[in-house]
Protein backbone atom coordinates (compact mmCIF):
# COMPACT_ATOMS: atom_id res chain seq x y z
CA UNK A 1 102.47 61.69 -83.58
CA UNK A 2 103.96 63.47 -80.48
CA UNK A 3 101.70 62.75 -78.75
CA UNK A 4 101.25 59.05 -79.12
CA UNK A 5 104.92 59.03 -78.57
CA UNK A 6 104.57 60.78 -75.04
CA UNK A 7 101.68 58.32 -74.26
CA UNK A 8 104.37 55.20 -75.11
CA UNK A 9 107.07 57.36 -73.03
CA UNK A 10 104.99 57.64 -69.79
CA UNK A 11 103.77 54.00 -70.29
CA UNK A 12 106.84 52.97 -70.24
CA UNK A 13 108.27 54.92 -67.00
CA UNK A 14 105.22 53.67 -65.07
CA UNK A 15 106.05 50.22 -65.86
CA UNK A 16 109.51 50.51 -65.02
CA UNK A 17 107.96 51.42 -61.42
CA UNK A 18 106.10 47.89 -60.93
CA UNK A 19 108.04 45.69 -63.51
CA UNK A 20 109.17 42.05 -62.40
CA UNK A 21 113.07 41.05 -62.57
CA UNK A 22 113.40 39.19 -65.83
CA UNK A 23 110.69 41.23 -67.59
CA UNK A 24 111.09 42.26 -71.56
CA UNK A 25 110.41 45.91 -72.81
CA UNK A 26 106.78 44.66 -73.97
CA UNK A 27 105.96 43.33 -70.17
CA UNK A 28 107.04 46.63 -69.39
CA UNK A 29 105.44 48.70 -71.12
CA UNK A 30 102.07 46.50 -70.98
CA UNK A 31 101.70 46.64 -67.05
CA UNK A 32 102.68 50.77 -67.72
CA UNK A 33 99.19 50.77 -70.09
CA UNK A 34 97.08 48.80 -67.48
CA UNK A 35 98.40 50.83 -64.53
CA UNK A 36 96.94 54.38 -66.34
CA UNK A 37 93.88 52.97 -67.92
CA UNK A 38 93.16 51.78 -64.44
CA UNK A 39 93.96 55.10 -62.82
CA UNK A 40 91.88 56.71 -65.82
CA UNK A 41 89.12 54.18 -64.60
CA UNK A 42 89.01 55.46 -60.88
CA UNK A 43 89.05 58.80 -61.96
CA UNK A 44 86.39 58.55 -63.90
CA UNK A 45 83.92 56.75 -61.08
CA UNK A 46 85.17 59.22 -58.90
CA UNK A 47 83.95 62.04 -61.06
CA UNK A 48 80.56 59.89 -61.80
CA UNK A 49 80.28 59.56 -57.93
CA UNK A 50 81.10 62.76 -56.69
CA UNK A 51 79.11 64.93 -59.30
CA UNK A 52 75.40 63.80 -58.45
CA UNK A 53 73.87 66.20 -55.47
């Protein structure tokens, strides 16, 4: 449950980083998930790319 909690806590502090002016705490914390699962994303081609020699 801690855990999850941290998850929603980070979310949110990376939305608050590319939120728009008028934006509700849902907005914010929506364009927080998108912003790590796309940085999970990239890290995850980058490991697929980098690891076959």
């Amino acid at each position: 449950m801690e855990f999850l909690i941290g998850i929603i806590i980070v979310a949110f502090i990376i939305g608050l980083l590319s939120r728009n002016k008028g934006d509700n705490f849902l907005d914010t914390l929506g364009s927080g998930c998108g912003t790590i699962v796309l940085i999970i994303v990239i890290i995850a081609i980058a490991l697929f790319i980098f690891s076959k020699k």
